[in-house]
Each structure stands twice: as structure tokens, then as C-alpha cells.
N, C-alpha and C. Protein backbone atom coordinates (compact mmCIF):
# COMPACT_ATOMS: atom_id res chain seq x y z
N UNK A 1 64.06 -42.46 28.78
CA UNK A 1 64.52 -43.08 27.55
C UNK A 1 64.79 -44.55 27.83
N UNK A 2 64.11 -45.18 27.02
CA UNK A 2 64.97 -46.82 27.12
C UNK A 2 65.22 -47.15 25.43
N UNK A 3 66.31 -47.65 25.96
CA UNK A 3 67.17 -47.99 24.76
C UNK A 3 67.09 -49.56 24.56
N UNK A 4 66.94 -50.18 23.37
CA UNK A 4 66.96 -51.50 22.75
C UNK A 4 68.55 -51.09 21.53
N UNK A 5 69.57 -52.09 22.23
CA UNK A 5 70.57 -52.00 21.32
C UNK A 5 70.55 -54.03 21.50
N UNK A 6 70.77 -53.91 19.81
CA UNK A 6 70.60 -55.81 19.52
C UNK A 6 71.93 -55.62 18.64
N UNK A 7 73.02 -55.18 19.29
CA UNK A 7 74.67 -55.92 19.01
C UNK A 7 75.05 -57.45 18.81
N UNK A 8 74.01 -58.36 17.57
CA UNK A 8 74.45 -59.55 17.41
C UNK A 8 74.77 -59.90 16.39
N UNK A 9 75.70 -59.29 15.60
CA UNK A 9 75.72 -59.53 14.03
C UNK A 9 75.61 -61.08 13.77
N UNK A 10 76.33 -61.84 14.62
CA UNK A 10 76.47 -63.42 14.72
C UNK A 10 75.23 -63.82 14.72
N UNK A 11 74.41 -63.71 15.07
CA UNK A 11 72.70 -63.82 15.58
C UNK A 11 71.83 -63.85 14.21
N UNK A 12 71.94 -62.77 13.73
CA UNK A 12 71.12 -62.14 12.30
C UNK A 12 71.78 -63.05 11.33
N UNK A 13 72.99 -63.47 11.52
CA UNK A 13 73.07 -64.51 10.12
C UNK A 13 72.09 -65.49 10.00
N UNK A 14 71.18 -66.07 10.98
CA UNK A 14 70.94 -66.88 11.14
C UNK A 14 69.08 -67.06 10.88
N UNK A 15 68.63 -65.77 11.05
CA UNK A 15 67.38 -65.03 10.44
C UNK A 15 67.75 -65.06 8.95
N UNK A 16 66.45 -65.77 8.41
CA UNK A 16 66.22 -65.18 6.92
C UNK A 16 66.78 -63.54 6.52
N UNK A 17 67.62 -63.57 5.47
CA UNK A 17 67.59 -62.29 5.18
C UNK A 17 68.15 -61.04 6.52
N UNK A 18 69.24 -62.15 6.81
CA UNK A 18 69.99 -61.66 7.90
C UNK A 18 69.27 -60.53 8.91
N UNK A 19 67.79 -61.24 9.16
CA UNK A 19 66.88 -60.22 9.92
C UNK A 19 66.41 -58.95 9.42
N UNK A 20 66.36 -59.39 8.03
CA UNK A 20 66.26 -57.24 7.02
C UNK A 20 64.33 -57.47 7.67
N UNK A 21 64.06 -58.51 7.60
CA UNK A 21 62.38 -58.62 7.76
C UNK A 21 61.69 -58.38 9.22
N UNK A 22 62.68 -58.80 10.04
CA UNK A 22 62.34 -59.15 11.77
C UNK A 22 62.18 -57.73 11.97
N UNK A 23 63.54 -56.99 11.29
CA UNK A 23 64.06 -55.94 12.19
C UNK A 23 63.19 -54.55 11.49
N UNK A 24 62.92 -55.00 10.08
CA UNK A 24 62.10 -54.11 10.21
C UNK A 24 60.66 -53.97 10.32
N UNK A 25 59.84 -55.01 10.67
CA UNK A 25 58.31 -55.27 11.11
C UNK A 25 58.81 -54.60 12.40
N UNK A 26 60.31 -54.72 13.58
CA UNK A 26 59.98 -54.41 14.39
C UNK A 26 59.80 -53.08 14.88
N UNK A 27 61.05 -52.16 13.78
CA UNK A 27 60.64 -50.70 13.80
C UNK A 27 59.51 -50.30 13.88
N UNK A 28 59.43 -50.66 12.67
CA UNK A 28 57.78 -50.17 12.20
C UNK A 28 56.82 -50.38 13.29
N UNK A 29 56.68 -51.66 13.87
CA UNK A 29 55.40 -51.43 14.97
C UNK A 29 56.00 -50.67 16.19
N UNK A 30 56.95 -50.55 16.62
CA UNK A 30 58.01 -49.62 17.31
C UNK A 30 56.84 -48.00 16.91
N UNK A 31 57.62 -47.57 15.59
CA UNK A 31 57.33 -46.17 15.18
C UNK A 31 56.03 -46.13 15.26
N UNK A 32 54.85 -46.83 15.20
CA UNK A 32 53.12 -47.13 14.41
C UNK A 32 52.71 -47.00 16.29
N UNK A 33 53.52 -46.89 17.15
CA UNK A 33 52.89 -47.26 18.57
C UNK A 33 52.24 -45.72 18.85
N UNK A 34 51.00 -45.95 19.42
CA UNK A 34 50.69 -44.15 19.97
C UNK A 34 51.26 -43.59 20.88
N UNK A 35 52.10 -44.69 22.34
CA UNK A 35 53.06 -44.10 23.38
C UNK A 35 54.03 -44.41 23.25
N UNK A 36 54.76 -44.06 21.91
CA UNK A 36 56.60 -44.40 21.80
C UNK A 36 56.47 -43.45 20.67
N UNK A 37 57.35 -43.02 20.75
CA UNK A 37 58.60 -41.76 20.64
C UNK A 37 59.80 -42.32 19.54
N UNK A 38 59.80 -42.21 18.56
CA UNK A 38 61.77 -43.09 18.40
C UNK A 38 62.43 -42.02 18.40
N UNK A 39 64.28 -41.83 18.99
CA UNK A 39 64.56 -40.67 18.65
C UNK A 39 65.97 -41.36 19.04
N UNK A 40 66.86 -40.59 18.62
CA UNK A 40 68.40 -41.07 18.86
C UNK A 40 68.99 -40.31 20.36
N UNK A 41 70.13 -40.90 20.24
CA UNK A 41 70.13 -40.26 21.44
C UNK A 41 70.98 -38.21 21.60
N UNK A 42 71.34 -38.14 20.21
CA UNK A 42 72.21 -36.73 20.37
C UNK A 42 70.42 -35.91 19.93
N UNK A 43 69.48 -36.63 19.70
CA UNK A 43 68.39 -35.72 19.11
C UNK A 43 67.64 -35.67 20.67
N UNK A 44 67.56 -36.80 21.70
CA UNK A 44 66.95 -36.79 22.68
C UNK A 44 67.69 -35.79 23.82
N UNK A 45 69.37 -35.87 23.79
CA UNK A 45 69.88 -34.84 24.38
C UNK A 45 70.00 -33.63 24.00
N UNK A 46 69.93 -32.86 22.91
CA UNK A 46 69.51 -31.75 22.58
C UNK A 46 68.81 -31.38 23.13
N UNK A 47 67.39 -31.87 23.24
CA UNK A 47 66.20 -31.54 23.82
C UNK A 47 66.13 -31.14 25.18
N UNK A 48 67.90 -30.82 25.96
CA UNK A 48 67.99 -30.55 27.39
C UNK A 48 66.92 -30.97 28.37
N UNK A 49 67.37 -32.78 28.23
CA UNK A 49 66.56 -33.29 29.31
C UNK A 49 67.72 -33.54 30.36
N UNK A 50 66.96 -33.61 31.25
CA UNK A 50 67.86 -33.94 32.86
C UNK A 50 68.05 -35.24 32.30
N UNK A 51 69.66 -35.78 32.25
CA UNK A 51 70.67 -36.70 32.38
C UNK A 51 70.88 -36.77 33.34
N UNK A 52 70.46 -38.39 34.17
CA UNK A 52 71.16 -38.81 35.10
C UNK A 52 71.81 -39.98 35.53
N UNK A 53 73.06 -40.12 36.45
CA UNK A 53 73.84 -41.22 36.02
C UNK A 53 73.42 -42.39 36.83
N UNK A 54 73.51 -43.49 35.83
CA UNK A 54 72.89 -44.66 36.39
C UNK A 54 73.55 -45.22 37.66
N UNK A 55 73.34 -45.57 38.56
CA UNK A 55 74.06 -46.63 39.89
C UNK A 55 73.87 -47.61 39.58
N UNK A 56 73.53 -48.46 38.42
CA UNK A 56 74.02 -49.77 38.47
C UNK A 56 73.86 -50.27 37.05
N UNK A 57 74.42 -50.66 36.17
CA UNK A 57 74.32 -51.44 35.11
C UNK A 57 73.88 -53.20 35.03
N UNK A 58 72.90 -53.46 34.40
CA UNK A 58 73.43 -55.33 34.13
C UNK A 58 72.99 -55.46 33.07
N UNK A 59 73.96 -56.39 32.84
CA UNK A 59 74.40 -56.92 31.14
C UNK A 59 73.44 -57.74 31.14
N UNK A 60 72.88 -58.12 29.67
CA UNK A 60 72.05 -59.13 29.01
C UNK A 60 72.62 -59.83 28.11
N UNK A 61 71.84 -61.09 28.06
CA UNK A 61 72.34 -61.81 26.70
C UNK A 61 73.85 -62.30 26.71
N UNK A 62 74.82 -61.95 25.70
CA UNK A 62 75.96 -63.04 25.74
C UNK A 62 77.24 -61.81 26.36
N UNK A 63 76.88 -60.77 26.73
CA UNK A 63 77.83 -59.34 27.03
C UNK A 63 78.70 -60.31 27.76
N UNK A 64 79.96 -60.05 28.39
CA UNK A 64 80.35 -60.74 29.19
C UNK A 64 80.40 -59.55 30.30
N UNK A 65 79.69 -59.57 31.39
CA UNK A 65 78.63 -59.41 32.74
C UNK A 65 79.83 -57.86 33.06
N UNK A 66 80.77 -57.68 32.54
CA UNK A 66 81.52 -57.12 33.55
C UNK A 66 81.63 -55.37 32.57
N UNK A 67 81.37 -56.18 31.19
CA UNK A 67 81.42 -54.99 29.38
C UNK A 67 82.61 -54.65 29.65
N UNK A 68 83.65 -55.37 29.67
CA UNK A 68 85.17 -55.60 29.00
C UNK A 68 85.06 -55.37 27.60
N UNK A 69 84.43 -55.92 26.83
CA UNK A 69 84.16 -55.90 25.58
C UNK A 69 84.38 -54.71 25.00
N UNK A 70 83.66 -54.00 25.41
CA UNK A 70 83.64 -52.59 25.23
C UNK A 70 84.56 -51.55 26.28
């Protein structure tokens, strides 16, 4: 599974149409792909796949490096 999470509400103000257009051309070619899958993640764990825990995290973008934040 790889996950794309775009946590920038600050960001999208700044896109036309607070990104309603970006974000959804990008689904869509996302969903329209022949080797991608979309699926959430309680629908992907259902599916009893082997979960395993990551050894290392790194932050992108403006996170602050350490995810205090969260």
C-alpha cells in the first residue's frame, strides 16, 4: 500500500477553486490507471493482509521532521 495524504488546507487556498479541479483530475487519473487499486485503508485491512511495522518514518514537506503535530 502507498499512501498519498496532502494535509495542506493552507496550500489549496491558493489553487483555483481551492484545488476542487487539481484534486480531482488527480483522482480520476489515479482511479483510470490499469496498475492502481484505490482503496481506504479499514477496506485494505479487512482484506487480512500481512501488516507490518515500519522501522523508520520521514516526514515530507512542511511536517515538522519529528510529527509532534500529530
Amino acid at each position: 500500500m502507498v499512501t498519498i495524504i496532502m494535509d495542506a488546507e493552507i496550500i489549496w487556498a491558493y489553487f483555483p477553486e481551492n484545488g476542487y479541479h487539481f484534486l480531482s483530475a488527480f483522482y480520476k487519473r489515479l482511479a483510470e490507471h490499469l496498475n492502481i487499486e484505490l482503496t481506504t485503508f479499514s477496506e485494505y485491512l479487512a482484506a487480512k493482509v500481512e501488516v507490518k511495522q515500519l522501522e523508520k518514518l520521514i516526514a515530507g514537506g512542511s511536517v515538522i521532521i519529528t510529527l509532534t503535530r500529530w
